[in-house]
C-alpha atoms as a PDB file:
ATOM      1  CA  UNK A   1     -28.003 138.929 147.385  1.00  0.00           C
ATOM      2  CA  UNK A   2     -31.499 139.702 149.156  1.00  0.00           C
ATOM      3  CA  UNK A   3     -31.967 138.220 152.228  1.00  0.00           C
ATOM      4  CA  UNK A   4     -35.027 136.221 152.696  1.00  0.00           C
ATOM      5  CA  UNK A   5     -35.656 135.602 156.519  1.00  0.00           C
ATOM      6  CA  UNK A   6     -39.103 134.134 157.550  1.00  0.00           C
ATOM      7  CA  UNK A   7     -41.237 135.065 160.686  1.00  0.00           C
ATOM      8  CA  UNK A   8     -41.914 132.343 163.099  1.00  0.00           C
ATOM      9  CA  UNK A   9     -45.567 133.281 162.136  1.00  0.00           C
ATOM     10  CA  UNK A  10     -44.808 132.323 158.229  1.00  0.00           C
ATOM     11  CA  UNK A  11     -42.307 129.157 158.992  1.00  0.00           C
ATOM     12  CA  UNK A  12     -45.405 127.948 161.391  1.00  0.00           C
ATOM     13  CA  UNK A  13     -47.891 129.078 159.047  1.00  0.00           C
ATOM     14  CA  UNK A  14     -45.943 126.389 156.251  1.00  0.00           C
ATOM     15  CA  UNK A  15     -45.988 123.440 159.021  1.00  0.00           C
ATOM     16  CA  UNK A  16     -42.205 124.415 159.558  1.00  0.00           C
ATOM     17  CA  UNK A  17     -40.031 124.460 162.464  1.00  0.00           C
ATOM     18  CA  UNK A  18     -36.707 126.472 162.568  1.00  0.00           C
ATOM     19  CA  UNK A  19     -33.442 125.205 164.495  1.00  0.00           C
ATOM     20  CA  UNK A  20     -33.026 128.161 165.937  1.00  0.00           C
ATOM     21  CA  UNK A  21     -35.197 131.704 166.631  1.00  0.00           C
ATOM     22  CA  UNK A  22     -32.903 134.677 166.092  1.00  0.00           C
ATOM     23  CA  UNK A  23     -33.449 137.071 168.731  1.00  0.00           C
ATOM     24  CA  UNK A  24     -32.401 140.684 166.830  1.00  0.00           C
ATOM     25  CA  UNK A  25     -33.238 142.842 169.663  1.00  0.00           C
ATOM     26  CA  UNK A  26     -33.425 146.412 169.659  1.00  0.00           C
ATOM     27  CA  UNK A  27     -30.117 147.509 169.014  1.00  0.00           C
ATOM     28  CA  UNK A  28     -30.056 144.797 165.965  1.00  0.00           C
ATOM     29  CA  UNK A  29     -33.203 146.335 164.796  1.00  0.00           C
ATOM     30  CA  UNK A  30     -33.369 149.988 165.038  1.00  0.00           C
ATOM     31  CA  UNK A  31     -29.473 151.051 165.810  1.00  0.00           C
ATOM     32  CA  UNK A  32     -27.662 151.419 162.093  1.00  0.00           C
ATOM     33  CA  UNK A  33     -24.661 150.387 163.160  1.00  0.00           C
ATOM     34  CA  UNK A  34     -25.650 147.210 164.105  1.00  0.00           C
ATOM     35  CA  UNK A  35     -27.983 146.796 161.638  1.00  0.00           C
ATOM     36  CA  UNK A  36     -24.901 145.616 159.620  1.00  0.00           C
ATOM     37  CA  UNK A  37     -24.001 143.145 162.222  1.00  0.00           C
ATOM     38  CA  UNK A  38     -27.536 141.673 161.735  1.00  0.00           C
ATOM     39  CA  UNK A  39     -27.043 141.297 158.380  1.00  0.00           C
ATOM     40  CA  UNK A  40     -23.684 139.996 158.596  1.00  0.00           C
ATOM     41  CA  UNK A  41     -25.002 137.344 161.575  1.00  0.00           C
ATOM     42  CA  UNK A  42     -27.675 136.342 159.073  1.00  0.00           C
ATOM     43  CA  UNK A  43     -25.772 135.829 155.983  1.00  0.00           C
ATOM     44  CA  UNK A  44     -22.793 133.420 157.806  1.00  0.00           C
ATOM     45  CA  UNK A  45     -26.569 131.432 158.518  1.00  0.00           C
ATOM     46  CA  UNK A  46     -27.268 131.478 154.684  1.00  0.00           C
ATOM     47  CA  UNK A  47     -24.165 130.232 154.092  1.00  0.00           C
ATOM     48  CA  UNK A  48     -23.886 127.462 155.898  1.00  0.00           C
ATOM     49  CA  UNK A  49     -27.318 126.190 155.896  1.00  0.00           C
ATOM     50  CA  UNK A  50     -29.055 126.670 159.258  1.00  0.00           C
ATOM     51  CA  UNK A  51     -32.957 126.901 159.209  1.00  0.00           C
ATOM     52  CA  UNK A  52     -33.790 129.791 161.405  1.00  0.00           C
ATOM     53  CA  UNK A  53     -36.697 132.447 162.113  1.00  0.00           C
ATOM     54  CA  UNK A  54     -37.334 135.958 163.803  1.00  0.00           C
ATOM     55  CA  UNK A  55     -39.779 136.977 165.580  1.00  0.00           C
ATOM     56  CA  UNK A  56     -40.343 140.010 163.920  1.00  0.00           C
ATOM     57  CA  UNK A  57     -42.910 142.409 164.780  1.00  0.00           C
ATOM     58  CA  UNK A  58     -43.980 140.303 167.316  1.00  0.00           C
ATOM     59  CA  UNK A  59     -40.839 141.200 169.374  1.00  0.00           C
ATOM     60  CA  UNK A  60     -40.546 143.490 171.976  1.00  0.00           C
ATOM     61  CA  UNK A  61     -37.401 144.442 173.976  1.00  0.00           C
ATOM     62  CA  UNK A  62     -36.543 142.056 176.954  1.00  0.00           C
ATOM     63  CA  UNK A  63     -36.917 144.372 179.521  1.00  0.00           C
ATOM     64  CA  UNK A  64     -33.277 144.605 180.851  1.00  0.00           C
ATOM     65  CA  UNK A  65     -32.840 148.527 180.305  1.00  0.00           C
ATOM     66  CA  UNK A  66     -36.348 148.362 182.423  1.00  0.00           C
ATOM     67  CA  UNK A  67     -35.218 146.401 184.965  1.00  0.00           C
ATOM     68  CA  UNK A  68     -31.415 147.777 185.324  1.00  0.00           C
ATOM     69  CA  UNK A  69     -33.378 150.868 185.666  1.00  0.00           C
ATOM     70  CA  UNK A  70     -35.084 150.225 188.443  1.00  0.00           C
ATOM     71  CA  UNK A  71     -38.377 150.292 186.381  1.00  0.00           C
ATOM     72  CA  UNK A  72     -39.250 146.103 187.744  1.00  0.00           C
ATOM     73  CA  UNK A  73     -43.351 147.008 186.497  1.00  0.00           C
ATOM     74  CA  UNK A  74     -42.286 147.454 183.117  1.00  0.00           C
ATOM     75  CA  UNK A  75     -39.917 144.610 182.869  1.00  0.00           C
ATOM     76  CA  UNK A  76     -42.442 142.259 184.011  1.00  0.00           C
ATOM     77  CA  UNK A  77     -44.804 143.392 181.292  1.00  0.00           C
ATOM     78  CA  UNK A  78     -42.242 143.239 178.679  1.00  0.00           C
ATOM     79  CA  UNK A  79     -41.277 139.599 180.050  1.00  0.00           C
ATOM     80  CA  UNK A  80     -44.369 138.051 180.384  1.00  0.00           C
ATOM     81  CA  UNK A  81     -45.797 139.866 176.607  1.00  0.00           C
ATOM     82  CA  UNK A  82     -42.178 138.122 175.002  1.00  0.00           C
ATOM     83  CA  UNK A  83     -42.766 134.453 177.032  1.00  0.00           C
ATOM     84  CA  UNK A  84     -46.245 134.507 175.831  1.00  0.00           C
ATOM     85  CA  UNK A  85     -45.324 134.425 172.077  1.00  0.00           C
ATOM     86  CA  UNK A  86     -42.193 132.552 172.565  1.00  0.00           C
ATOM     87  CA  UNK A  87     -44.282 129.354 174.511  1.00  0.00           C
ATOM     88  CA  UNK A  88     -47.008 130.021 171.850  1.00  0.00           C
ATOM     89  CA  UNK A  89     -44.818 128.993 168.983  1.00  0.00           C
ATOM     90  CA  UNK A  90     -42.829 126.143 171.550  1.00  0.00           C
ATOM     91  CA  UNK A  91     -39.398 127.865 170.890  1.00  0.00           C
ATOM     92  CA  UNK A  92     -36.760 125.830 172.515  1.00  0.00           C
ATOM     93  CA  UNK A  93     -33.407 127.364 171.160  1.00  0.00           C
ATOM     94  CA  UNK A  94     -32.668 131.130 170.788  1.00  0.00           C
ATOM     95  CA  UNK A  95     -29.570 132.911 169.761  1.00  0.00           C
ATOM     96  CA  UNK A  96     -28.955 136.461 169.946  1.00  0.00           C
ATOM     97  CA  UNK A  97     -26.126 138.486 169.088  1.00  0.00           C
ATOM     98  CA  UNK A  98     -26.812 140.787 172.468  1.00  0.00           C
ATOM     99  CA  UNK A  99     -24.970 140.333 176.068  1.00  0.00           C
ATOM    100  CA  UNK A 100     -27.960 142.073 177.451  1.00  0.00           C
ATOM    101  CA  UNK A 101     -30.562 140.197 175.634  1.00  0.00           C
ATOM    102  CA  UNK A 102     -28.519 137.106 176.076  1.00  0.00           C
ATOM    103  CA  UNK A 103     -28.609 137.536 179.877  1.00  0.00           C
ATOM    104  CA  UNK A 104     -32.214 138.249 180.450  1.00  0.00           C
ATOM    105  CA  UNK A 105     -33.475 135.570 178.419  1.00  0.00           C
ATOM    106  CA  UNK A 106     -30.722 133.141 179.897  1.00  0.00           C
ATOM    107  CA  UNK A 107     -31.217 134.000 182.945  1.00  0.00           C
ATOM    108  CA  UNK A 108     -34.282 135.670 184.182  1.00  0.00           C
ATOM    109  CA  UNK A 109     -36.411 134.829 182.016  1.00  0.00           C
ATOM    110  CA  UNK A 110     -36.762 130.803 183.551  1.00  0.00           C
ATOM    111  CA  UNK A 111     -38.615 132.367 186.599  1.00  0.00           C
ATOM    112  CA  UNK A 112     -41.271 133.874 185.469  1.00  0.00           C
ATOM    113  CA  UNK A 113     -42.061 130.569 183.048  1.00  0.00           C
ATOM    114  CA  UNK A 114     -39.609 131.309 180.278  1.00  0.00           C
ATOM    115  CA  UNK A 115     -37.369 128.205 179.684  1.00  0.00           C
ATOM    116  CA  UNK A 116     -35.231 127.980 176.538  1.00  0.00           C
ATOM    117  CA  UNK A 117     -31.512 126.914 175.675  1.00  0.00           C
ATOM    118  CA  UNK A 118     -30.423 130.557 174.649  1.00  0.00           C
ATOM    119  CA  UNK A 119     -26.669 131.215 173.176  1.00  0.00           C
ATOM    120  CA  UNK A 120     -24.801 134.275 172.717  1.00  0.00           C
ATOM    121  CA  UNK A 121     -23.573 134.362 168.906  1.00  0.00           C
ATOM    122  CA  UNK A 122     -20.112 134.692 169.990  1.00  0.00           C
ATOM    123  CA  UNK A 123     -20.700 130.904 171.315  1.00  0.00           C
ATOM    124  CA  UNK A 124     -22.269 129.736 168.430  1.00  0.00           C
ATOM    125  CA  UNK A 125     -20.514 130.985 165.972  1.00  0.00           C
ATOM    126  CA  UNK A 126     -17.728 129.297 167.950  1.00  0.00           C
ATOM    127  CA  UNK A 127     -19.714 125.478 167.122  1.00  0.00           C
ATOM    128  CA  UNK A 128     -20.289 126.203 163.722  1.00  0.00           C
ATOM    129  CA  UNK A 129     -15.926 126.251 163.388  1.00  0.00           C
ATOM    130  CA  UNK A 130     -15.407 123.835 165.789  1.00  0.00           C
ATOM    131  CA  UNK A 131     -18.184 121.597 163.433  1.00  0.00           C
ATOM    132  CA  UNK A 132     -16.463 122.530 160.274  1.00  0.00           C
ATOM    133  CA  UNK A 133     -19.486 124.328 159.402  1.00  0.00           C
ATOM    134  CA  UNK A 134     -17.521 127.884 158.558  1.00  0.00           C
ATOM    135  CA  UNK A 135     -14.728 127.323 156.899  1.00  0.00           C
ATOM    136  CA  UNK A 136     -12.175 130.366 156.147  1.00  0.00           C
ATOM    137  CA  UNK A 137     -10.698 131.584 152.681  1.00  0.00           C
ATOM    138  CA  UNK A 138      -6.813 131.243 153.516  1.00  0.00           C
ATOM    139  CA  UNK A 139      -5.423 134.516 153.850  1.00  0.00           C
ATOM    140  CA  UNK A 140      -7.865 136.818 155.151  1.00  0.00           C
ATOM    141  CA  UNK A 141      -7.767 140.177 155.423  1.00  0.00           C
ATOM    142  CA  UNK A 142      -7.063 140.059 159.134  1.00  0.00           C
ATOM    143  CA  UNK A 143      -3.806 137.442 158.791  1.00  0.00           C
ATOM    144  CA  UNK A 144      -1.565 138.780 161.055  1.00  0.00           C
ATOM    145  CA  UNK A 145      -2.990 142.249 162.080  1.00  0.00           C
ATOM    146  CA  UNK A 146      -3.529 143.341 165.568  1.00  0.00           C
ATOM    147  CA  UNK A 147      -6.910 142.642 166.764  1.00  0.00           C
ATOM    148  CA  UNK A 148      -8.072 143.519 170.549  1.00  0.00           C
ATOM    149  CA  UNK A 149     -11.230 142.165 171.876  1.00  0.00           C
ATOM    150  CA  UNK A 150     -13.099 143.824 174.337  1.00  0.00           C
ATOM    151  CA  UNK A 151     -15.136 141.862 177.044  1.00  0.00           C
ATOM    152  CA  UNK A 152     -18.757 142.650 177.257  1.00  0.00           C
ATOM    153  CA  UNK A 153     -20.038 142.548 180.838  1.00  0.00           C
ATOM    154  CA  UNK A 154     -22.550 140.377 180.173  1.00  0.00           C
ATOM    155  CA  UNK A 155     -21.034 138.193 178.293  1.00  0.00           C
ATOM    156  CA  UNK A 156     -17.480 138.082 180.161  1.00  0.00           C
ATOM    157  CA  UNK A 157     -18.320 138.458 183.488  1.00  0.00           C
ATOM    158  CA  UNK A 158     -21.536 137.976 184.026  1.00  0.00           C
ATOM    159  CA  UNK A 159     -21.953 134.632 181.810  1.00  0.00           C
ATOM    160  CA  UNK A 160     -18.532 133.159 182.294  1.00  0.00           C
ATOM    161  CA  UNK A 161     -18.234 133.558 178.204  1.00  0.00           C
ATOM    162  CA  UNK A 162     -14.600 134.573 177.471  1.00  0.00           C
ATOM    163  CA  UNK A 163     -13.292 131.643 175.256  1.00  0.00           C
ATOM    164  CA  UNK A 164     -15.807 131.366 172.317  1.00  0.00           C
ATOM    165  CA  UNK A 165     -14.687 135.178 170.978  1.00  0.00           C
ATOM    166  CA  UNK A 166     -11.250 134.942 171.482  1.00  0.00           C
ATOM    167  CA  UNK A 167     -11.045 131.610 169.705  1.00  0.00           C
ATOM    168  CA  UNK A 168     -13.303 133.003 166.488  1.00  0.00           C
ATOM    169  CA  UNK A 169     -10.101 135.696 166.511  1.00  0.00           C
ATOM    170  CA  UNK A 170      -7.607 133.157 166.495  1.00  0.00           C
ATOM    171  CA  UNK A 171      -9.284 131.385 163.529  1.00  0.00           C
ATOM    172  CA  UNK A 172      -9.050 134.429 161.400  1.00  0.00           C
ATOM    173  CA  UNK A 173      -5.230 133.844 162.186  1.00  0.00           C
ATOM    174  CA  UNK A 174      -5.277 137.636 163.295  1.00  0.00           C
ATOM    175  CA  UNK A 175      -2.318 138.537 165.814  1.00  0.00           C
ATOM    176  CA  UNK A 176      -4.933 138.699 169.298  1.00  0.00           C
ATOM    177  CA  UNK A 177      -3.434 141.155 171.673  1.00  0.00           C
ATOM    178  CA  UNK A 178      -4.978 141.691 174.914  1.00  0.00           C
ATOM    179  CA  UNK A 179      -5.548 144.659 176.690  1.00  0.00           C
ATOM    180  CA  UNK A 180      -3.798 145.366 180.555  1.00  0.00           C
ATOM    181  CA  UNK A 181      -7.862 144.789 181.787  1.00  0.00           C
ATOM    182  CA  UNK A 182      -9.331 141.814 180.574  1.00  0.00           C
ATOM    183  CA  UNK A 183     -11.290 138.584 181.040  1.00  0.00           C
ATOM    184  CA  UNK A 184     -12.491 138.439 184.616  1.00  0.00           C
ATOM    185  CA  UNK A 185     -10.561 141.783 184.958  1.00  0.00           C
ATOM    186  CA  UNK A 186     -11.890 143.482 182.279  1.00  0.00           C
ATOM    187  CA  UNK A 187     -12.912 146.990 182.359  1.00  0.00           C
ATOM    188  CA  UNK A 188     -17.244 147.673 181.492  1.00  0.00           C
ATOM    189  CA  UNK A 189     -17.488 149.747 178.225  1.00  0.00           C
ATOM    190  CA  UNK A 190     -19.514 152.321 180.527  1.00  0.00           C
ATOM    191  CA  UNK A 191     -22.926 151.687 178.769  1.00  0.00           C
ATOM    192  CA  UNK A 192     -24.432 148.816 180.993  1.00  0.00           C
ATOM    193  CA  UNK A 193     -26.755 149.373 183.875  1.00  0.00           C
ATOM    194  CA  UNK A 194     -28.943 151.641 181.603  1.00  0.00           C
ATOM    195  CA  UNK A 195     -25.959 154.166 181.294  1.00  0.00           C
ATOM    196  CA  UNK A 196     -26.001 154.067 177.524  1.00  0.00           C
ATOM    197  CA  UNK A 197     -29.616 156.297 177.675  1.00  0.00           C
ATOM    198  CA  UNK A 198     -28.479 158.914 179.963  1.00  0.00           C
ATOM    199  CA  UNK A 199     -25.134 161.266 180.118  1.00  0.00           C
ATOM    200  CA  UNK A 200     -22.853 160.501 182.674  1.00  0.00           C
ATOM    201  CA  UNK A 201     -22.814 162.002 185.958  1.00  0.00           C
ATOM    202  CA  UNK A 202     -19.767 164.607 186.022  1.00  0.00           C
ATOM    203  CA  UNK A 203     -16.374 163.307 187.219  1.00  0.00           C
ATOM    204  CA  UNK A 204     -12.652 163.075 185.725  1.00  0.00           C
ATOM    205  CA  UNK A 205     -13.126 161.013 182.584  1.00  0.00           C
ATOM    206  CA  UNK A 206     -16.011 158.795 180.791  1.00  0.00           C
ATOM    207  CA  UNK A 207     -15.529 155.364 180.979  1.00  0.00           C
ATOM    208  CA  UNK A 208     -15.468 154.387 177.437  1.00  0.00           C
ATOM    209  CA  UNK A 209     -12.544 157.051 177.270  1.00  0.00           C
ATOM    210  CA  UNK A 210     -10.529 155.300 179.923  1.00  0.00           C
ATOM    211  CA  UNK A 211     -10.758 151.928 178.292  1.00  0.00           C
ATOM    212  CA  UNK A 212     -10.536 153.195 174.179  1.00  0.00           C
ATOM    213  CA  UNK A 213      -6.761 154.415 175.727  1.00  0.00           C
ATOM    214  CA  UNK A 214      -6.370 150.756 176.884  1.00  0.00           C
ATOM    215  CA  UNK A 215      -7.212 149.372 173.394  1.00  0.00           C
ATOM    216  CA  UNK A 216      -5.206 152.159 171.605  1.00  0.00           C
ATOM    217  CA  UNK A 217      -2.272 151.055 174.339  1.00  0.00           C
ATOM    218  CA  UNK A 218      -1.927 147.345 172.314  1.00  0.00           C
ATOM    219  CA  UNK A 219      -1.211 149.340 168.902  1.00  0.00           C
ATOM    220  CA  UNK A 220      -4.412 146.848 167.437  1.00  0.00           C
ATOM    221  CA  UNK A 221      -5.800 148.602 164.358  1.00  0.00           C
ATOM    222  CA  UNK A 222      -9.171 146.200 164.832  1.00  0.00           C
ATOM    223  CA  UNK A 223     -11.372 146.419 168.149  1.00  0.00           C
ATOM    224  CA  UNK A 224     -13.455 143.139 168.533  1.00  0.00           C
ATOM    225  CA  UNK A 225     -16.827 144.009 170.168  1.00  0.00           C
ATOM    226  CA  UNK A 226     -19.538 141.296 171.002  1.00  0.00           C
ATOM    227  CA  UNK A 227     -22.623 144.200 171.677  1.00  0.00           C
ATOM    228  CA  UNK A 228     -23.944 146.199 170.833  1.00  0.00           C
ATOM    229  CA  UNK A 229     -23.903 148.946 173.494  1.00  0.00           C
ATOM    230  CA  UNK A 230     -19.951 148.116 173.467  1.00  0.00           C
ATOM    231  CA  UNK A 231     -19.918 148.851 169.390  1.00  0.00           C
ATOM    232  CA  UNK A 232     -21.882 152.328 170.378  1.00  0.00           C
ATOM    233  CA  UNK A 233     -19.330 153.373 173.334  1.00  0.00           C
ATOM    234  CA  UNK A 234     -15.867 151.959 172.134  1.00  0.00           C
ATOM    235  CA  UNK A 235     -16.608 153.441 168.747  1.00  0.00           C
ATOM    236  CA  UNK A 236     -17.356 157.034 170.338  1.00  0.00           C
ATOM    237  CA  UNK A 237     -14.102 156.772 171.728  1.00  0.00           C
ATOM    238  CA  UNK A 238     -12.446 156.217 168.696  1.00  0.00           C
ATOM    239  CA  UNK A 239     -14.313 159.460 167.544  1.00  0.00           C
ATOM    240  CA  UNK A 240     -12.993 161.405 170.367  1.00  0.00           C
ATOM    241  CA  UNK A 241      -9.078 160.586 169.901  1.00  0.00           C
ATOM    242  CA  UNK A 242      -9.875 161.262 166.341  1.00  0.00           C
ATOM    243  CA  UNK A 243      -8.564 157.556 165.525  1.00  0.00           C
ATOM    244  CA  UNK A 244     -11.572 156.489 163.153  1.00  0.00           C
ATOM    245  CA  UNK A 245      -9.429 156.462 160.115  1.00  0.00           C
ATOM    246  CA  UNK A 246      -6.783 154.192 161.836  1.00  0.00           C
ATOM    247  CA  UNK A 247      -8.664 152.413 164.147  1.00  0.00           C
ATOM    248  CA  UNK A 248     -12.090 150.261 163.313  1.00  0.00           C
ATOM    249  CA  UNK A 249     -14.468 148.822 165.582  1.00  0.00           C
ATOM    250  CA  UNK A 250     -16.073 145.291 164.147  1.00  0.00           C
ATOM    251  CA  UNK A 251     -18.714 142.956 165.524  1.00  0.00           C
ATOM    252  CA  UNK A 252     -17.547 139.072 165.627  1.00  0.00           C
ATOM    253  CA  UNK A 253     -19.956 138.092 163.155  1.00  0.00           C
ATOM    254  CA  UNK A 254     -18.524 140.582 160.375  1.00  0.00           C
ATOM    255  CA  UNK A 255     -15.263 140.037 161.084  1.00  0.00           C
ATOM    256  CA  UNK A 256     -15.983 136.103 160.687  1.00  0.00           C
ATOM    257  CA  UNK A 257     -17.993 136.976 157.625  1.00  0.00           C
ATOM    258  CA  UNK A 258     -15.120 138.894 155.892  1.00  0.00           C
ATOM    259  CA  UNK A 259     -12.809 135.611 156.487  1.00  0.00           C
ATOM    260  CA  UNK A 260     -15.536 133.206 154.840  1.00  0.00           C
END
């Protein structure tokens, strides 16, 4: 099945509106790894009949590695370019399938004239269950395995979000185990704070190592991610206990998409 998914330029250009403006962001865009996650977000939209747009071309990353960075100039510019286009086509609702993005658009974005009901797709994905919208084949491939979800900074602790991706987990009637640091306690994947472009300073152990040995810990075959900066760092670690035959590392939004 080809995808068909209209600009905001085209929709307005046919005197349409969307429901909602996907915000990809960069990883979603450029990263091949969650590329597929992209796709996978998209299609559960195809399926159950939401009307939504992307930006396209005409989006440019939010800033936040900018700003995290230290580099405030730059994140202004990148703001203010991104409010421009989003208040030129009146976008009220965005969804993104990014912590980061999800943050700064939440957020920060309201102060410098950037107001817009913005949800993480762990939390809509979450609605479109709870509305009967996504319904699951019986039996899915995750009935009764061991899946471990890993809390995104951004998302977690951050934003308060720690329901809406455990209860997507529960609906694929997979057996959730949780891992000794979690929730409010939960341990960052090591990639935040603009850490994921850089090597770490030198110490004892990387951070991503420390918490893949906490996943590993619950015996879960699955590790539920909800960014994409988590997907990059939990599935190094995998790599580096030389687990990636045993052990898989799967957005929300394919694991829901599996299920459908």
């Amino acid at each position: 099945m080809e995808l068909k998914i209209p600009t905001m330029a085209e929709m307005m250009g046919n005197n349409e509106s969307p429901e909602i403006l996907f915000w990809v962001g960069c990883a979603g865009s450029f990263d091949d790894r969650y590329k597929k996650v992209t796709i996978a977000f998209c299609k559960i939209l195809h399926k159950v009949g939401i009307k939504f747009a992307v930006l396209g071309t005409e989006e440019s990353c939010t800033g936040d590695p900018a700003r995290r960075t230290g580099n405030e100039l730059t994140f202004q510019i990148q703001a203010a370019t991104n409010i421009s286009v989003l208040n030129g086509y009146g976008v009220k609702k965005i969804v993104t399938a990014c912590p980061h993005c999800f943050n700064t658009l939440k957020n920060e974005y309201p102060a410098l004239g950037g107001n817009y009901e913005v949800i993480h797709h762990a939390t809509f994905l979450q609605e479109l269950i709870n509305q009967g919208k996504v319904t699951l084949a019986g039996g899915g491939e995750f009935q009764g395995k061991k899946i471990t979800y890993h809390d995104s900074c951004y998302l977690g602790r951050a934003n308060n979000i720690y329901e809406a991706p455990r209860a997507i987990l529960e609906t694929l009637d997979a057996d959730l185990v949780e891992m000794k640091r979690c929730k409010t306690k939960g341990l960052c994947c090591g990639a935040g704070g603009g850490q994921m472009f850089k090597e770490p300073e030198t110490g004892k152990k990387d951070i991503n190592i420390e918490r893949i040995e906490e996943a590993l810990e619950t015996g879960a075959s699955t590790i539920a991610v909800a960014c994409p900066f988590c997907m990059v760092m939990m599935s190094d670690g995998v790599k580096n206990k030389s687990k990636e035959d045993s052990v898989k590392v799967y957005d929300l939004a394919e694991l829901l998409l599996s299920s459908m």
